[in-house]
C-alpha atoms as a PDB file:
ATOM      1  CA  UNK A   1       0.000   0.000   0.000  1.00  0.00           C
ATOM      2  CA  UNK A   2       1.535   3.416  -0.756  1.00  0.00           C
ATOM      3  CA  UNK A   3       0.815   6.299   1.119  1.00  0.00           C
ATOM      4  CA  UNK A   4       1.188   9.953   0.105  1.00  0.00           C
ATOM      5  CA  UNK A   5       1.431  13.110   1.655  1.00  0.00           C
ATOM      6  CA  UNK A   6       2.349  16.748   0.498  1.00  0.00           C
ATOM      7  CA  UNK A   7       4.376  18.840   3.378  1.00  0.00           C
ATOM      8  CA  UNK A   8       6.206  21.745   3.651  1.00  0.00           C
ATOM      9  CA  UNK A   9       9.568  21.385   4.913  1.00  0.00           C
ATOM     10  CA  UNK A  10      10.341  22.864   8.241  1.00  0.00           C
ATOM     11  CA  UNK A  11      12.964  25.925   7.979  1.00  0.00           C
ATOM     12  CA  UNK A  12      12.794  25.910  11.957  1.00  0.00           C
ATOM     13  CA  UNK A  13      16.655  24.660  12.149  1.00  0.00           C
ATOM     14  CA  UNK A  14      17.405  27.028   8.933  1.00  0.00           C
ATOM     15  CA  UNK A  15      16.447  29.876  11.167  1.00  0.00           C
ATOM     16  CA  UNK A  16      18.662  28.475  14.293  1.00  0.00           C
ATOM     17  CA  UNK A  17      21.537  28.324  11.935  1.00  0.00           C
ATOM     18  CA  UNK A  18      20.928  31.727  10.629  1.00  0.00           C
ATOM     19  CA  UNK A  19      20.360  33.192  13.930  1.00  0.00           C
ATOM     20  CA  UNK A  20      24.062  31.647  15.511  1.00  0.00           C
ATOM     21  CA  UNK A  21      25.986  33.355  12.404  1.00  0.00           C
ATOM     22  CA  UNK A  22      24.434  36.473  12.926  1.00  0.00           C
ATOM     23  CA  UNK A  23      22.008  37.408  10.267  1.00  0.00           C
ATOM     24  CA  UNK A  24      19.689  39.330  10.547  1.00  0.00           C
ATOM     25  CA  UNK A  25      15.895  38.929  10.319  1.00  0.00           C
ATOM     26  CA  UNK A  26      15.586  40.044   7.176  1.00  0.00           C
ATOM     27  CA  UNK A  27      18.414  37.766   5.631  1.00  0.00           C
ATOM     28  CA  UNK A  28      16.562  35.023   7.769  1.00  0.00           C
ATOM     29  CA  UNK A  29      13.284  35.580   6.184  1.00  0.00           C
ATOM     30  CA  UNK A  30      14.813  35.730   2.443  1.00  0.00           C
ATOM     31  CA  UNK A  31      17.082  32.438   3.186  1.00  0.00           C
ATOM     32  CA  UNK A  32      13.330  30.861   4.525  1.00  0.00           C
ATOM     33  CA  UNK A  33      11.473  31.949   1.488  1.00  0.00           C
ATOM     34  CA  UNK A  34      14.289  30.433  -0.657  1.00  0.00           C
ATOM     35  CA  UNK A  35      14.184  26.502   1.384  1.00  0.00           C
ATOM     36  CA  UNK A  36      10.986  26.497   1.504  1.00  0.00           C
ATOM     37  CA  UNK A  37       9.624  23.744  -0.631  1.00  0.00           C
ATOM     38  CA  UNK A  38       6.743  21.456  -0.903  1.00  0.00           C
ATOM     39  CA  UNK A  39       7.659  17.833  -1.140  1.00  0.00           C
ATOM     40  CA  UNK A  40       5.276  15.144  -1.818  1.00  0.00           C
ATOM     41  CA  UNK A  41       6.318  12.143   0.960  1.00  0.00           C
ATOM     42  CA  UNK A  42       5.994   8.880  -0.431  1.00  0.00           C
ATOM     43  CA  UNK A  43       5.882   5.750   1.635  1.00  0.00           C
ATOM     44  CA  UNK A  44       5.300   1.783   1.103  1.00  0.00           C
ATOM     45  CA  UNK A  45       3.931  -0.011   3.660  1.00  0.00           C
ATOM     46  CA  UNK A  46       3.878  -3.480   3.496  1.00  0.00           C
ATOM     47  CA  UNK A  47       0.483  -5.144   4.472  1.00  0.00           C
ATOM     48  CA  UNK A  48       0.856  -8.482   6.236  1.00  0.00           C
ATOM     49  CA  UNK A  49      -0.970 -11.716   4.286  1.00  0.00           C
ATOM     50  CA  UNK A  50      -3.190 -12.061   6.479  1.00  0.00           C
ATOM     51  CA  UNK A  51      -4.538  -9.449   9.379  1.00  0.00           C
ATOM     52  CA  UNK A  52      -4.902 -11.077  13.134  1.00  0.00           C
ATOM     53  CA  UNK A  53      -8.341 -11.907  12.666  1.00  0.00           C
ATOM     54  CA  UNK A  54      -7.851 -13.981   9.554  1.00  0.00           C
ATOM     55  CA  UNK A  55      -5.035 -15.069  11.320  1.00  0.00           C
ATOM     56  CA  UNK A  56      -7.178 -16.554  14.205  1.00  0.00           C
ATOM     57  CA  UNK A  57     -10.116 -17.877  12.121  1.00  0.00           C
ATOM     58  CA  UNK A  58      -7.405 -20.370  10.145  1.00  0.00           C
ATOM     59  CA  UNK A  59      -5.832 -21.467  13.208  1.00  0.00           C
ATOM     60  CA  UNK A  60      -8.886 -22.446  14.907  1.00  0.00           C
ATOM     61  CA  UNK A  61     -10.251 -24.168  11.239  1.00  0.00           C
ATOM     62  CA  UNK A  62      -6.912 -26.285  10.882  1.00  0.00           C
ATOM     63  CA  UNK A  63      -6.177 -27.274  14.646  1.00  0.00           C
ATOM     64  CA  UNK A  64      -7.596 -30.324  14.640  1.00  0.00           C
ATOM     65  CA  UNK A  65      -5.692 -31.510  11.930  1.00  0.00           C
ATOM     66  CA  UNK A  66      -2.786 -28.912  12.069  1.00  0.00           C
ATOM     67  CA  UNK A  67       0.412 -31.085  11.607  1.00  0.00           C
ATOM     68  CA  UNK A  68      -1.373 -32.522   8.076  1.00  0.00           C
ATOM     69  CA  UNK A  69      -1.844 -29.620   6.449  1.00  0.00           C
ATOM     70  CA  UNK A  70       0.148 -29.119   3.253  1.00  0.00           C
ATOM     71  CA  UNK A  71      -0.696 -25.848   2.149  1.00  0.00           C
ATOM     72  CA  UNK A  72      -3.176 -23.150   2.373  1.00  0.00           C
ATOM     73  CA  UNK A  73      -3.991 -20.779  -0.922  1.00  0.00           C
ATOM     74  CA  UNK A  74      -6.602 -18.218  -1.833  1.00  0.00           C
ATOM     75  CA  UNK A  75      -8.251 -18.975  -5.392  1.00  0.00           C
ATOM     76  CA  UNK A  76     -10.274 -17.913  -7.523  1.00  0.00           C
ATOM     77  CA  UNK A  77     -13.802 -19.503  -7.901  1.00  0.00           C
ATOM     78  CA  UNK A  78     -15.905 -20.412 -10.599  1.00  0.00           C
ATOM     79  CA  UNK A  79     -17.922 -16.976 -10.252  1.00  0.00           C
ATOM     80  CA  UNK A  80     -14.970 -14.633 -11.157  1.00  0.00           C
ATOM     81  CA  UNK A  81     -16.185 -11.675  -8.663  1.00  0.00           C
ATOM     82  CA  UNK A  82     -15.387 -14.412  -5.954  1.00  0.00           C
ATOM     83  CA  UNK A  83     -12.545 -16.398  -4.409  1.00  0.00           C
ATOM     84  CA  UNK A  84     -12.529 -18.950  -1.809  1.00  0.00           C
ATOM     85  CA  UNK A  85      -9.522 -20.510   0.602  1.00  0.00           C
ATOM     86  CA  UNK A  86      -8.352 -23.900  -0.014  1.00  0.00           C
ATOM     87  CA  UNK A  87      -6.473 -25.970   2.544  1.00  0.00           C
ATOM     88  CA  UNK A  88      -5.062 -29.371   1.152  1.00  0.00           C
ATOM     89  CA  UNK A  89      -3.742 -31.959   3.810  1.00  0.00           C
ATOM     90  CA  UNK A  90      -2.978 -35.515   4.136  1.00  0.00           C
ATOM     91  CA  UNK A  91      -0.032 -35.310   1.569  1.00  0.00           C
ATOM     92  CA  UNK A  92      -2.119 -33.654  -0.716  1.00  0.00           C
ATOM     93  CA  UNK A  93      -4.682 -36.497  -0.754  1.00  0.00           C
ATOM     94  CA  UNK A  94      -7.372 -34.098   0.525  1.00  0.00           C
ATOM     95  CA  UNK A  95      -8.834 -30.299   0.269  1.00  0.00           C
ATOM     96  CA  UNK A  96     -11.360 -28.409   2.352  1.00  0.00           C
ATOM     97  CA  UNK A  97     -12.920 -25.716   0.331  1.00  0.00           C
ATOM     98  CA  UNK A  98     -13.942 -22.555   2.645  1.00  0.00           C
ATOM     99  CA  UNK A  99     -17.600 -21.046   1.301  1.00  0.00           C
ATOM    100  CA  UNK A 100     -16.763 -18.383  -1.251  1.00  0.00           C
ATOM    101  CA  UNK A 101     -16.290 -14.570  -0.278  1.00  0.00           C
ATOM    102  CA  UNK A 102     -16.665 -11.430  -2.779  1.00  0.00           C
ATOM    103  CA  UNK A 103     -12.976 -10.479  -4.477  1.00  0.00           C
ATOM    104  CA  UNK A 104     -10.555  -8.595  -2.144  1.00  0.00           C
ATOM    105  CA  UNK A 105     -12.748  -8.551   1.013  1.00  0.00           C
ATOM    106  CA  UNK A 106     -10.972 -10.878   3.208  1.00  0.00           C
ATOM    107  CA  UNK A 107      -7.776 -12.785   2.749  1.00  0.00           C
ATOM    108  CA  UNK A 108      -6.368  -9.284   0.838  1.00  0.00           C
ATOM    109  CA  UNK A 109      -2.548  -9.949   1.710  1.00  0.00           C
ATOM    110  CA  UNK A 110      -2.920 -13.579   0.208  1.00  0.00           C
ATOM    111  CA  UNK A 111      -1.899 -13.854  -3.598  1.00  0.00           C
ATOM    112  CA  UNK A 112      -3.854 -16.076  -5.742  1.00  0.00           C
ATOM    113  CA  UNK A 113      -3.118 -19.422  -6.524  1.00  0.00           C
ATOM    114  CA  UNK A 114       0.096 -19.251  -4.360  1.00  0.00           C
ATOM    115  CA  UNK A 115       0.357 -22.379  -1.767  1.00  0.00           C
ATOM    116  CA  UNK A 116       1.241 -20.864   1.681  1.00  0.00           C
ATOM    117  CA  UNK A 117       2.875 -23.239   4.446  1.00  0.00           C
ATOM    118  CA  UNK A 118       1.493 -22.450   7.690  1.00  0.00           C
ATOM    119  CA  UNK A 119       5.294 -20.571   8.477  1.00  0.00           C
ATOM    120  CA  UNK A 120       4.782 -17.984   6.044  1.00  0.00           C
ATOM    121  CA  UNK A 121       0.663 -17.525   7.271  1.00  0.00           C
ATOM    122  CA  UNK A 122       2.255 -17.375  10.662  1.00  0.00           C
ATOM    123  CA  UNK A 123       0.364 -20.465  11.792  1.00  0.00           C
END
């Protein structure tokens, strides 16, 4: 996710600079005008795959049967506006297919048709 911001930056340490070499005001408020800039503040944040709800949900789904689970991965159902969450276990002998949710409502940090282990899920 990218966030973005427009700022002004601070000329608060220009002035204290300005002010310990002896300027004066006036050659303080020119040397202000001149550093003053807008900047546009761009930063990535990395969403986690899946949020501590989503987290909890799939913990409590797979206890049971935790140490036979091969893989968990988000795909995309026969209805395209939908996906569902597959979890195969039992050496990849068997699958439980969750109920299928609208596109990019749950599950967001989960790419498709990528088979998580329960280390990267955090599990």
């Amino acid at each position: 996710m990218k966030l973005e911001k427009e700022v002004t930056l601070d000329t608060y340490g220009l002035s204290l600079i300005c002010f310990n070499e002896n300027f004066t005001q006036n050659e303080i408020k020119e040397l202000q005008k001149m550093y003053k800039r807008k900047i546009k503040l761009t930063l990535e944040v990395e969403e986690p795959v899946l949020y501590e709800v989503e987290r909890k949900y799939l913990s409590d789904v797979i206890s049971p049967f935790r140490d036979r689970v091969n893989y968990i991965s988000k795909e995309t159902d026969i209805i395209d506006d939908y996906e569902t969450i597959h979890i195969c276990y039992d050496k990849k002998e068997r699958l439980l297919i969750f109920p299928m949710f609208k596109k990019n409502s749950v599950y967001k940090g989960m790419k498709l048709n990528k088979e998580y282990t329960l280390e990267e899920l955090e599990l």
